[in-house]
C-alpha atoms as a PDB file:
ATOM      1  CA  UNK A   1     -23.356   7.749   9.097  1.00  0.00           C
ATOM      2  CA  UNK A   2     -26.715   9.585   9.762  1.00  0.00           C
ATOM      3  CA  UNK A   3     -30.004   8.890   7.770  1.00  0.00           C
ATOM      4  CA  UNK A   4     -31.545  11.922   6.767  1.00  0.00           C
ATOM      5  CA  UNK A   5     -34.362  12.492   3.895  1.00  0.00           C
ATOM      6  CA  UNK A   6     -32.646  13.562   0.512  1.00  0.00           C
ATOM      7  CA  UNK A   7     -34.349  14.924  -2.522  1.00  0.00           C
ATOM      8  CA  UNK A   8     -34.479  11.267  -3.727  1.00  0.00           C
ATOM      9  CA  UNK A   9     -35.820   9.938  -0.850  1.00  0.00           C
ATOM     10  CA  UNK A  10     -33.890   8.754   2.045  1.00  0.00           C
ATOM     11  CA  UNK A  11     -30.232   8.799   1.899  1.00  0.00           C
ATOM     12  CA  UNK A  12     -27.264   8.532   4.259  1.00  0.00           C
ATOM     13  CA  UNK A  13     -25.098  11.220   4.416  1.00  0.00           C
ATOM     14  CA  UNK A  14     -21.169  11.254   6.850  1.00  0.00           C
ATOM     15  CA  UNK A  15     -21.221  12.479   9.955  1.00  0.00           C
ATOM     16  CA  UNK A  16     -18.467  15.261  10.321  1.00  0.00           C
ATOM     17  CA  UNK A  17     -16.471  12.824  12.219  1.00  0.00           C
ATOM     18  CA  UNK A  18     -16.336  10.275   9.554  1.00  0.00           C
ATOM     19  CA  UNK A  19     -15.038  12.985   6.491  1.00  0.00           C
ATOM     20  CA  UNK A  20     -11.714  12.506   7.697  1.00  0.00           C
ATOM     21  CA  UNK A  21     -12.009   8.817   6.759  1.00  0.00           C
ATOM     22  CA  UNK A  22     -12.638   9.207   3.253  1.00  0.00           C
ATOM     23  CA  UNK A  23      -9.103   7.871   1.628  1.00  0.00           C
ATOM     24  CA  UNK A  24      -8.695   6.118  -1.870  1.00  0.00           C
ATOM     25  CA  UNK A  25      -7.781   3.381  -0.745  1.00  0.00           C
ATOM     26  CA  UNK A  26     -11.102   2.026   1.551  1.00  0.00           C
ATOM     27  CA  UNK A  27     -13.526   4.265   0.128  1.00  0.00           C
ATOM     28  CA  UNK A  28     -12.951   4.992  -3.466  1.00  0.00           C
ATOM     29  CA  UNK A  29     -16.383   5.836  -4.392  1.00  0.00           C
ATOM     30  CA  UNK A  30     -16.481   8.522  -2.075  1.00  0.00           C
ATOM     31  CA  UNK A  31     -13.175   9.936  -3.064  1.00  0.00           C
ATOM     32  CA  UNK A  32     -13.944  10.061  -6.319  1.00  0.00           C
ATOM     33  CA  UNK A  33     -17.294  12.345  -5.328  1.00  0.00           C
ATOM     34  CA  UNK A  34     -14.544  14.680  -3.285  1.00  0.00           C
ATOM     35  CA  UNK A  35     -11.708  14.362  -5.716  1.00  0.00           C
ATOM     36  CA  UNK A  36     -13.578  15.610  -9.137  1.00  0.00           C
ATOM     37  CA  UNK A  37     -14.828  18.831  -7.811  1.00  0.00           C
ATOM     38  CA  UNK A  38     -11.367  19.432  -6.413  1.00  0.00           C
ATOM     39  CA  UNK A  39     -10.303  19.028  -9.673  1.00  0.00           C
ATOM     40  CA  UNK A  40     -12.385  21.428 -11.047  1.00  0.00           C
ATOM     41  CA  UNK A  41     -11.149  24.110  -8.461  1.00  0.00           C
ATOM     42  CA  UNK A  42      -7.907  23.556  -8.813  1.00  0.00           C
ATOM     43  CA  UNK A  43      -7.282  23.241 -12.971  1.00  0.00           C
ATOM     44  CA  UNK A  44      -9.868  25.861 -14.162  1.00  0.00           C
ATOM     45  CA  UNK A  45      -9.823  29.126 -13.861  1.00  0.00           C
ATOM     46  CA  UNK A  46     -13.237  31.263 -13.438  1.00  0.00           C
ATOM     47  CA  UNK A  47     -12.976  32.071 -17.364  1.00  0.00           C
ATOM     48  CA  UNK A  48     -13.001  28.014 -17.668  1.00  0.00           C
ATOM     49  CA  UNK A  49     -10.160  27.910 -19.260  1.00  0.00           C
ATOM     50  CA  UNK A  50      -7.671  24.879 -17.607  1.00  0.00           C
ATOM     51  CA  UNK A  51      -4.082  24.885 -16.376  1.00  0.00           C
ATOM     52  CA  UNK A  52      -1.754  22.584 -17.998  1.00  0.00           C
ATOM     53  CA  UNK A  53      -1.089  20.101 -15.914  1.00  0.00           C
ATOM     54  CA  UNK A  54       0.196  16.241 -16.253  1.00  0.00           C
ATOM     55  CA  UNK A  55      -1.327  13.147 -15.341  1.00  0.00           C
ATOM     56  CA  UNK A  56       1.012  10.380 -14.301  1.00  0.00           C
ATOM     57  CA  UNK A  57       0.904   6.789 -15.304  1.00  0.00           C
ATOM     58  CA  UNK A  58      -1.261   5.775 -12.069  1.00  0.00           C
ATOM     59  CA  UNK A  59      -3.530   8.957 -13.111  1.00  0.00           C
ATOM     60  CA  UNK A  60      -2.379  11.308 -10.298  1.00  0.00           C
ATOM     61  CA  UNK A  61      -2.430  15.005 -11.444  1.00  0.00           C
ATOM     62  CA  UNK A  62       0.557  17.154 -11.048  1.00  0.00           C
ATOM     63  CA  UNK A  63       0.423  20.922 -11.460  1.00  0.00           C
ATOM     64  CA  UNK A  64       3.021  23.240 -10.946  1.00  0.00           C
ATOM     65  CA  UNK A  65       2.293  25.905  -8.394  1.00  0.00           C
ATOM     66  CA  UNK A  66       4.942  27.852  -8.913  1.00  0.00           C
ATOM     67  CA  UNK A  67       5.588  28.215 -12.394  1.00  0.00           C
ATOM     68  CA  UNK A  68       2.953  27.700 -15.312  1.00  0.00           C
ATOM     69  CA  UNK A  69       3.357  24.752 -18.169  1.00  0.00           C
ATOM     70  CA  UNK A  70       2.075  27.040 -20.795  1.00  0.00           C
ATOM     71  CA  UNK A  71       4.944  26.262 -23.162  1.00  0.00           C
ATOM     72  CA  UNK A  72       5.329  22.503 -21.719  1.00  0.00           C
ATOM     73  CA  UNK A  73       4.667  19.370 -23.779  1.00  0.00           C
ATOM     74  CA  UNK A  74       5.792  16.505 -21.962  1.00  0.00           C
ATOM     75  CA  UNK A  75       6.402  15.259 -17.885  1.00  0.00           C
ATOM     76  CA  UNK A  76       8.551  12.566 -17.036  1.00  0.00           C
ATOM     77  CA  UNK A  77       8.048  10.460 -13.699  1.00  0.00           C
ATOM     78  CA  UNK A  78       9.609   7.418 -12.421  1.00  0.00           C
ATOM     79  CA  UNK A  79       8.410   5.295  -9.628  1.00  0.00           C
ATOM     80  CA  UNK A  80       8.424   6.232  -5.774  1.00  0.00           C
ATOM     81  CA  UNK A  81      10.185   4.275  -3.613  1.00  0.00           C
ATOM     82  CA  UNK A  82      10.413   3.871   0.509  1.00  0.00           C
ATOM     83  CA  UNK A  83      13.470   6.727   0.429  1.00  0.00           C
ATOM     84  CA  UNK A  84      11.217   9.251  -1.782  1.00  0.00           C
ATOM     85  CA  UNK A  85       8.136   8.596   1.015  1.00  0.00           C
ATOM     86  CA  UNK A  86      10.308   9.607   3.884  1.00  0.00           C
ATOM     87  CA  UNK A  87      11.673  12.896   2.248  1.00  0.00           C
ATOM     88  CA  UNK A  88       8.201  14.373   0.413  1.00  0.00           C
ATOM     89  CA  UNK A  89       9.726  17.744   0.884  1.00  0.00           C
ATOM     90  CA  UNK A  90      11.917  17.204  -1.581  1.00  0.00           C
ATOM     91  CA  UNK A  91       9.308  15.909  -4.584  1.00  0.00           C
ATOM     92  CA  UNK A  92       6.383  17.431  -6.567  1.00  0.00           C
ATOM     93  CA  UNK A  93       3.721  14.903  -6.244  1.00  0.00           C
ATOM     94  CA  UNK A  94       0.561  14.257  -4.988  1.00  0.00           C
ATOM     95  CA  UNK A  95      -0.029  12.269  -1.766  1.00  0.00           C
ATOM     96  CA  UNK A  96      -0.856   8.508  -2.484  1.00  0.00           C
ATOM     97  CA  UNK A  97       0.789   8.790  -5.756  1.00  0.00           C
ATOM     98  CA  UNK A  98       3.402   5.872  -7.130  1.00  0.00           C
ATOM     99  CA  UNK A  99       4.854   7.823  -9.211  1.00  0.00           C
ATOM    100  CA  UNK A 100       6.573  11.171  -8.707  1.00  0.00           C
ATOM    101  CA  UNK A 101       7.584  14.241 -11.132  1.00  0.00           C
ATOM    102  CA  UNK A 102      10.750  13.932 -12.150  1.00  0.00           C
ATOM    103  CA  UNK A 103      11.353  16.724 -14.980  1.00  0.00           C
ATOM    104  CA  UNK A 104       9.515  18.908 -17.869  1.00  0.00           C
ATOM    105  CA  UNK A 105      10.756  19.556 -21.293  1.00  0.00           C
ATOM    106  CA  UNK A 106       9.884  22.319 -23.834  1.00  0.00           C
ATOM    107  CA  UNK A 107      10.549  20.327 -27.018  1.00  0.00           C
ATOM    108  CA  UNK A 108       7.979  18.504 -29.028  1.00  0.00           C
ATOM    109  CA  UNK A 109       9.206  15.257 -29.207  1.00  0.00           C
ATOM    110  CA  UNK A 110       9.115  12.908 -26.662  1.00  0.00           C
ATOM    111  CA  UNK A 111      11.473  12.946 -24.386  1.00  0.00           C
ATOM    112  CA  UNK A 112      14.374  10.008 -23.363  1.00  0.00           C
ATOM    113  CA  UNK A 113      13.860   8.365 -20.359  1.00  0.00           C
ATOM    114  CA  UNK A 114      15.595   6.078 -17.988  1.00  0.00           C
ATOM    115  CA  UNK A 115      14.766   2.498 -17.007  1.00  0.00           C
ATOM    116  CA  UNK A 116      11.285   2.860 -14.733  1.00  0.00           C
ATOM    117  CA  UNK A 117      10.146   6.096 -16.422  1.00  0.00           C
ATOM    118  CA  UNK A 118       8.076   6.935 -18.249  1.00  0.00           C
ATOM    119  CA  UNK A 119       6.908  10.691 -20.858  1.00  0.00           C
ATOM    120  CA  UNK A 120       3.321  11.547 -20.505  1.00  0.00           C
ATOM    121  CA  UNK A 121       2.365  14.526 -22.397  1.00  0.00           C
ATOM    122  CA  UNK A 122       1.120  18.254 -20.437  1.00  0.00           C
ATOM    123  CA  UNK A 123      -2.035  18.336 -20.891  1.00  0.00           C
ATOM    124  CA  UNK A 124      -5.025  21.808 -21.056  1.00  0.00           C
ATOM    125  CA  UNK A 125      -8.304  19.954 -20.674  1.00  0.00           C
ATOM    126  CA  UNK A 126      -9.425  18.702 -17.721  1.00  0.00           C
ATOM    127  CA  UNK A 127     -10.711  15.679 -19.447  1.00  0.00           C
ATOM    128  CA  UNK A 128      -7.439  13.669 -18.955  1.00  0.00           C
ATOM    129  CA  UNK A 129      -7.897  15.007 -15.143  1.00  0.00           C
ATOM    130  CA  UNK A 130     -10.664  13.551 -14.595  1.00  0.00           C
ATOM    131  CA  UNK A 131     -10.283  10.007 -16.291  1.00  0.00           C
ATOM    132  CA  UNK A 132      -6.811   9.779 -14.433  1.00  0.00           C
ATOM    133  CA  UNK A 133      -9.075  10.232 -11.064  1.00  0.00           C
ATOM    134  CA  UNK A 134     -11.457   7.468 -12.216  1.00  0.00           C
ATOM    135  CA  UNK A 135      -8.766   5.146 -13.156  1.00  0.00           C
ATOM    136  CA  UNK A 136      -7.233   5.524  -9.920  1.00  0.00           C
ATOM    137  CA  UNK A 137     -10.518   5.100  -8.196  1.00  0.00           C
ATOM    138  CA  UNK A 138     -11.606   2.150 -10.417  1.00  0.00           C
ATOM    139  CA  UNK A 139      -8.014   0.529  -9.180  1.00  0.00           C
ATOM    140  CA  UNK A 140      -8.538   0.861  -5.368  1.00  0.00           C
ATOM    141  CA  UNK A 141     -12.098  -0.346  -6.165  1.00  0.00           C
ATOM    142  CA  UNK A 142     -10.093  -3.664  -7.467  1.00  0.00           C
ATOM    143  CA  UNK A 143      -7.831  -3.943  -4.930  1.00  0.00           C
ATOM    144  CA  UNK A 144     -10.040  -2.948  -2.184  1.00  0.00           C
ATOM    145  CA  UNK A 145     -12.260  -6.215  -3.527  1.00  0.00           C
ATOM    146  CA  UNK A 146      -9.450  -8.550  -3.905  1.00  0.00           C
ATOM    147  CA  UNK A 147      -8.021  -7.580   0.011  1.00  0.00           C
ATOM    148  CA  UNK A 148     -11.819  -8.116   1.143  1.00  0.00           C
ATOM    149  CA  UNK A 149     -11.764 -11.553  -0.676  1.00  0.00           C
ATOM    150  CA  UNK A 150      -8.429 -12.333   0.852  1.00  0.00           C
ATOM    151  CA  UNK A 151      -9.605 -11.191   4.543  1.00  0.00           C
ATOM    152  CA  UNK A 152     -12.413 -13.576   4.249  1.00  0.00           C
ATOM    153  CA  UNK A 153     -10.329 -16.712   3.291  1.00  0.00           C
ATOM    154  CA  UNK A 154      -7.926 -15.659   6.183  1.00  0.00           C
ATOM    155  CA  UNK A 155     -11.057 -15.925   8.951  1.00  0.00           C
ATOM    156  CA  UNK A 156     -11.432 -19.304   7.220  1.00  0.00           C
ATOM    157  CA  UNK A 157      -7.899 -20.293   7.826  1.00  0.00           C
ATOM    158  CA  UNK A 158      -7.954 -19.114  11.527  1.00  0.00           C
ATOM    159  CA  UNK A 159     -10.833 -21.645  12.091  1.00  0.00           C
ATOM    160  CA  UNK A 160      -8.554 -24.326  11.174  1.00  0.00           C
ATOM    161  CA  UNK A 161      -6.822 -26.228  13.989  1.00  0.00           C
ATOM    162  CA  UNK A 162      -3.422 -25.524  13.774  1.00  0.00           C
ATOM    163  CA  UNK A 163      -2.336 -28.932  13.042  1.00  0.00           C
ATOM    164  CA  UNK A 164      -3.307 -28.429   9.373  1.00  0.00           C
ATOM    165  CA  UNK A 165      -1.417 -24.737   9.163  1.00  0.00           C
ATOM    166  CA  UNK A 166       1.756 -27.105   8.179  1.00  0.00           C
ATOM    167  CA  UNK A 167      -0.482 -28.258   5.485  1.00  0.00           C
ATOM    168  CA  UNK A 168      -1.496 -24.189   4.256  1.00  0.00           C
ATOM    169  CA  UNK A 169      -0.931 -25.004   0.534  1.00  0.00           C
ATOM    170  CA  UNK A 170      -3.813 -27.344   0.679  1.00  0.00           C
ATOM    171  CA  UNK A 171      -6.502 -24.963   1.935  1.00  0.00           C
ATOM    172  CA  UNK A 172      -5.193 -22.140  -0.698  1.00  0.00           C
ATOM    173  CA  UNK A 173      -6.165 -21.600  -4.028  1.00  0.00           C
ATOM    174  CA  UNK A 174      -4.502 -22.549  -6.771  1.00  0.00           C
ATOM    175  CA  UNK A 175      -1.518 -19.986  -8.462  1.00  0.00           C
ATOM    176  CA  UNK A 176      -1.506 -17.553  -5.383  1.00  0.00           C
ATOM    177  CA  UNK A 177       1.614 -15.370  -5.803  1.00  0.00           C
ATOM    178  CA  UNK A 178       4.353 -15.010  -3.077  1.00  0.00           C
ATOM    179  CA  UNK A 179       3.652 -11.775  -2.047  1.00  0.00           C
ATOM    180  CA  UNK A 180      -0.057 -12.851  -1.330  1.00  0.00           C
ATOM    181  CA  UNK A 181       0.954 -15.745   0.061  1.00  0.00           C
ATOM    182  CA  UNK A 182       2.989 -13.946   2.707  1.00  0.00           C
ATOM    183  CA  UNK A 183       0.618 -12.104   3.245  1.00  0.00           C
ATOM    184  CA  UNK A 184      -1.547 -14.393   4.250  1.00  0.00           C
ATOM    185  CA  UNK A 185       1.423 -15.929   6.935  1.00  0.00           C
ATOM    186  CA  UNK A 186       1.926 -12.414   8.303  1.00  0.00           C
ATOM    187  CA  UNK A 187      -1.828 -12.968   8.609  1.00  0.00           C
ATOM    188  CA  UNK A 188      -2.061 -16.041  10.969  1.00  0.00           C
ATOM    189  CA  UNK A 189       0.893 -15.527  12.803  1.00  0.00           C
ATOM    190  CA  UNK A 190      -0.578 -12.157  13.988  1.00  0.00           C
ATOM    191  CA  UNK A 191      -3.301 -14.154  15.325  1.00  0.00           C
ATOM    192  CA  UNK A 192      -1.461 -16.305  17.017  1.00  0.00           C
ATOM    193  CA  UNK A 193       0.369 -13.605  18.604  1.00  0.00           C
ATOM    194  CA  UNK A 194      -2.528 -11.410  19.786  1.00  0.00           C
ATOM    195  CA  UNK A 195      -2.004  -8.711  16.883  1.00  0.00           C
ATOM    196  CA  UNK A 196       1.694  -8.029  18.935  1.00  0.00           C
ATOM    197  CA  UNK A 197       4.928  -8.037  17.754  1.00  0.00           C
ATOM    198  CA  UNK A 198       6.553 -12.049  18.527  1.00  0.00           C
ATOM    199  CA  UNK A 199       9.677  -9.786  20.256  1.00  0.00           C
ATOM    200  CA  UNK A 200       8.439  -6.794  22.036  1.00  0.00           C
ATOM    201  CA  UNK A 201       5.091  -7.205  22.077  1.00  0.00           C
ATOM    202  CA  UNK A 202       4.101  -3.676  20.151  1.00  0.00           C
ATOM    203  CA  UNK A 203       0.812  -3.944  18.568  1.00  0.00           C
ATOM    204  CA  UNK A 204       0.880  -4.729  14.465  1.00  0.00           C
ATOM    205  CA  UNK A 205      -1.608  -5.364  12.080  1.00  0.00           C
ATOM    206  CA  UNK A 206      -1.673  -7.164   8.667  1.00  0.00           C
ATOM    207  CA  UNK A 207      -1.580  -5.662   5.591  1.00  0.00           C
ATOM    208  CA  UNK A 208      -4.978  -6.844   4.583  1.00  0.00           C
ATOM    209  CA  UNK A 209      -6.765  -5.188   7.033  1.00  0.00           C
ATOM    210  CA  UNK A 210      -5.336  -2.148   9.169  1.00  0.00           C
ATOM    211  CA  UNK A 211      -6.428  -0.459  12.105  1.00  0.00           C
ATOM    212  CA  UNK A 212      -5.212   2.990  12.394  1.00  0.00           C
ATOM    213  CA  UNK A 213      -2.659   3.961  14.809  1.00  0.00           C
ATOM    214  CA  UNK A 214      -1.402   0.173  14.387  1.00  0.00           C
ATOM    215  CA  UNK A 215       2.587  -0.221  12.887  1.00  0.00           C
ATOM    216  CA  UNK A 216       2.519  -2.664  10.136  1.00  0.00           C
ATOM    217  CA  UNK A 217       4.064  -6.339  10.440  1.00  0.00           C
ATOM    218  CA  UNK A 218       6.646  -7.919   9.127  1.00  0.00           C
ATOM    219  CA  UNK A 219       7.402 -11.526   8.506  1.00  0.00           C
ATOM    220  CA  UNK A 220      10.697 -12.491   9.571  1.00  0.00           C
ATOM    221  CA  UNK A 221      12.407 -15.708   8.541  1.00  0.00           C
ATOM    222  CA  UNK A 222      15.267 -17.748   9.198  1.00  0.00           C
ATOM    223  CA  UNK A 223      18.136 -16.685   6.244  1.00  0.00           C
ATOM    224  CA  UNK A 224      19.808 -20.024   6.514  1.00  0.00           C
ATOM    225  CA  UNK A 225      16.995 -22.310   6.351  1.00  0.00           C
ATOM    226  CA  UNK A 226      14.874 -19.937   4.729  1.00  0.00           C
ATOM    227  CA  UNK A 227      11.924 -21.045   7.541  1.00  0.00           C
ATOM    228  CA  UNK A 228       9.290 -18.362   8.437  1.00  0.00           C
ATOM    229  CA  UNK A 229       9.808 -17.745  12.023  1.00  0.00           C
ATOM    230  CA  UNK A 230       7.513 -14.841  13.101  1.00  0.00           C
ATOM    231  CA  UNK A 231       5.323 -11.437  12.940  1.00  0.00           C
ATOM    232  CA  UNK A 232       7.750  -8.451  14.063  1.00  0.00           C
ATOM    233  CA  UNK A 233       7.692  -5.117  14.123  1.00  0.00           C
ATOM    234  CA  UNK A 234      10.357  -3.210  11.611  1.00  0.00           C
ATOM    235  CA  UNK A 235      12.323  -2.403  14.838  1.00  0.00           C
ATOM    236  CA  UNK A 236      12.938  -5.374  16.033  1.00  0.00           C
ATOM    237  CA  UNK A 237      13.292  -7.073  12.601  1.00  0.00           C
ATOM    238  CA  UNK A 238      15.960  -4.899  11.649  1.00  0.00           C
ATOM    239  CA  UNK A 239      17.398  -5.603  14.886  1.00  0.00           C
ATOM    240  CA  UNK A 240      17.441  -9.407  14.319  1.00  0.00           C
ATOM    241  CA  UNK A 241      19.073  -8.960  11.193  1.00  0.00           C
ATOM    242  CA  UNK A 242      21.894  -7.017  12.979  1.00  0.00           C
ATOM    243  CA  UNK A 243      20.963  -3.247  12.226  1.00  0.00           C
ATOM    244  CA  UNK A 244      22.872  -1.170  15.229  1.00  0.00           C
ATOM    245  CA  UNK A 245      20.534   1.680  14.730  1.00  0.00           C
ATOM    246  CA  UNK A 246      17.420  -0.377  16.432  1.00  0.00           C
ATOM    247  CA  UNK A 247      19.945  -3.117  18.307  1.00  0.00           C
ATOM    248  CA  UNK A 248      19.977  -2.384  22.013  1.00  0.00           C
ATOM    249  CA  UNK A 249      20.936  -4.297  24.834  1.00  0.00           C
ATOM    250  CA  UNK A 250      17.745  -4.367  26.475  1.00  0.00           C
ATOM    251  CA  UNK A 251      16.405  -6.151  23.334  1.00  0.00           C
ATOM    252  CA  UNK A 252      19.326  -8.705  23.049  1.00  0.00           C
ATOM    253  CA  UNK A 253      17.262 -11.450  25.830  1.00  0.00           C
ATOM    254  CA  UNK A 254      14.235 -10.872  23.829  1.00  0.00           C
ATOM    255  CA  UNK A 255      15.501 -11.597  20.341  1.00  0.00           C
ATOM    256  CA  UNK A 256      17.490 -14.561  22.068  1.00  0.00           C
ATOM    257  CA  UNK A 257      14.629 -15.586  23.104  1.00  0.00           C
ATOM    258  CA  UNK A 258      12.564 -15.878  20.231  1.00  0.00           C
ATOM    259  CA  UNK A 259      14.797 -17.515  18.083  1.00  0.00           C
ATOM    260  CA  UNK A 260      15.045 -19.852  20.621  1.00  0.00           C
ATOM    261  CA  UNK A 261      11.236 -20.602  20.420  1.00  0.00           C
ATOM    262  CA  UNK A 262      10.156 -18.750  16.913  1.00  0.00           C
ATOM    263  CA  UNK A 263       6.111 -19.168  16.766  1.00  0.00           C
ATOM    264  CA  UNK A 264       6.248 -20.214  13.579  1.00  0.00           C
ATOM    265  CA  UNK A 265       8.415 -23.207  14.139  1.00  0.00           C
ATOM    266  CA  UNK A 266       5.568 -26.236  14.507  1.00  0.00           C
ATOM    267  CA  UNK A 267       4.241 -25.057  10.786  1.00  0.00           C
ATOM    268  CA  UNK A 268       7.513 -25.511   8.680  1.00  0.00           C
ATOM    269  CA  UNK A 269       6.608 -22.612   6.843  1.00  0.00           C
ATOM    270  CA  UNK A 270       9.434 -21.260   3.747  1.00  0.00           C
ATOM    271  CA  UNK A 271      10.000 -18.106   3.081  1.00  0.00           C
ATOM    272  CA  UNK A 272       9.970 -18.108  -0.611  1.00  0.00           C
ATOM    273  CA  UNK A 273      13.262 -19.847  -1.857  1.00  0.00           C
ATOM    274  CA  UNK A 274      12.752 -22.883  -3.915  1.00  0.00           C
ATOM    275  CA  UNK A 275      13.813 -26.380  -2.492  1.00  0.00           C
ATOM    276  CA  UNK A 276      13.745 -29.849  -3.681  1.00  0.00           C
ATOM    277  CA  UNK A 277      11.903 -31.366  -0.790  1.00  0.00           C
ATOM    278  CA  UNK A 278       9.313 -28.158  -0.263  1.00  0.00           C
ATOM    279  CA  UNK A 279       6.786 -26.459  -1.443  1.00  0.00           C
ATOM    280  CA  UNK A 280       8.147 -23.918  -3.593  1.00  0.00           C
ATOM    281  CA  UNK A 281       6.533 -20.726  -1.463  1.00  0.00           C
END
């Protein structure tokens, strides 16, 4: 950022480098300065008057580029999964959006929708445009301060000597959920490993805090003895669990190897399934 004298006083302003690195998710406050004016460009018209448009249940906006929604009431979207993310030529919806378009309808009433979706009515103000980008921002702000929260009691975990990581349930907090508290493993393991997948060594990150260019982690476990074994990359845990598409011979020693030695093995670490004689994450 550069500091440079604004008619306020001194302010700091990006650096045309650093523009690209305005996203929702680590810097909602400044996406929300971009996003509302690109609002305004792209619902109203220079007579003012505002496309119809829909804003879905996360408050993404949705307008149709092709065809206008003047005699539209109602949009129906359902959730976005992995397969949707990897085909977005085939949806309507905007980037960073969990939910995508599925259909219109004419009629009045609302419309019937299938398990995971949900109506929200076409809308010609921009009012709804705008609150749906400030609920979206006021989200990521959440989220962005619960990951910063969790990143700090991670450092404080990695101070630990790692004869009390078998004992991780007592340095937690109380009620964590499973999710967040595999995220956390994915967490320390990565340390342990030099940020590099436990197989082929790729670089990784966490999913608290990630580096660009890095491929995300993912904590592989044992599916008999439900035991956490290790930080892998999707490859090579797909290739672990038997997937031919990533299997290949040259990666057959490695994966021997590691289950052989799994870096996870001193902490007795469980995956998630409930048993009598462990804790229940």
């Amino acid at each position: 950022m550069l500091l440079v004298h604004g008619p306020d006083g001194p302010e700091f302003v990006l650096e045309p480098s650093e523009e690209a690195a305005i996203r929702l998710d680590s810097t909602p406050e400044l996406w929300l300065e971009e996003e509302l004016p690109r609002l305004r460009t792209l619902l109203l018209d220079p007579a003012g008057l505002c496309r119809p448009h829909a804003v879905a249940p996360d408050g993404a906006t949705y307008v149709d580029s092709k065809r206008p929604w003047n005699k539209r009431n109602w949009a129906v979207f359902g959730r976005v999964t992995g397969f949707h993310r990897n085909r977005s030529h085939m949806l309507n919806f905007q980037r960073n959006s969990n939910w995508m378009l599925v259909r219109t309808t004419t009629k009045p009433e609302p419309p019937r929708v299938d398990h995971g979706q949900k109506a929200c009515r076409v809308q010609h103000t921009i009012d709804a445009a705008e609150q749906g980008a400030r609920q979206r921002a006021a989200a990521a702000r959440k989220k962005l301060g619960e990951d910063l929260a969790l990143a700090d009691l991670v450092d404080q975990l990695k101070q630990l000597d790692r004869k009390e990581w078998p004992r991780l349930l007592a340095h937690l907090p109380a009620r964590l959920n499973q999710l967040t508290l595999r995220r956390i493993m994915i967490e320390l393991l990565l340390h342990q490993q030099g940020n590099r997948c436990a197989v082929c060594g790729t670089k990784l990150s966490g999913k608290i805090t990630s580096p660009r260019g890095f491929s995300y982690a993912v904590l592989d476990h044992d599916h008999t003895t439900d035991l956490v074994r290790g930080a892998l990359c999707s490859r090579c845990n797909s290739a672990e669990g038997g997937a031919l598409t990533t299997w290949t011979a040259e990666l057959e020693p490695l994966l021997q190897a590691y289950r052989a030695n799994p870096p996870a093995a001193a902490f007795g670490w469980y995956y998630g399934q409930p048993k009598p004689s462990a804790p229940w994450w």
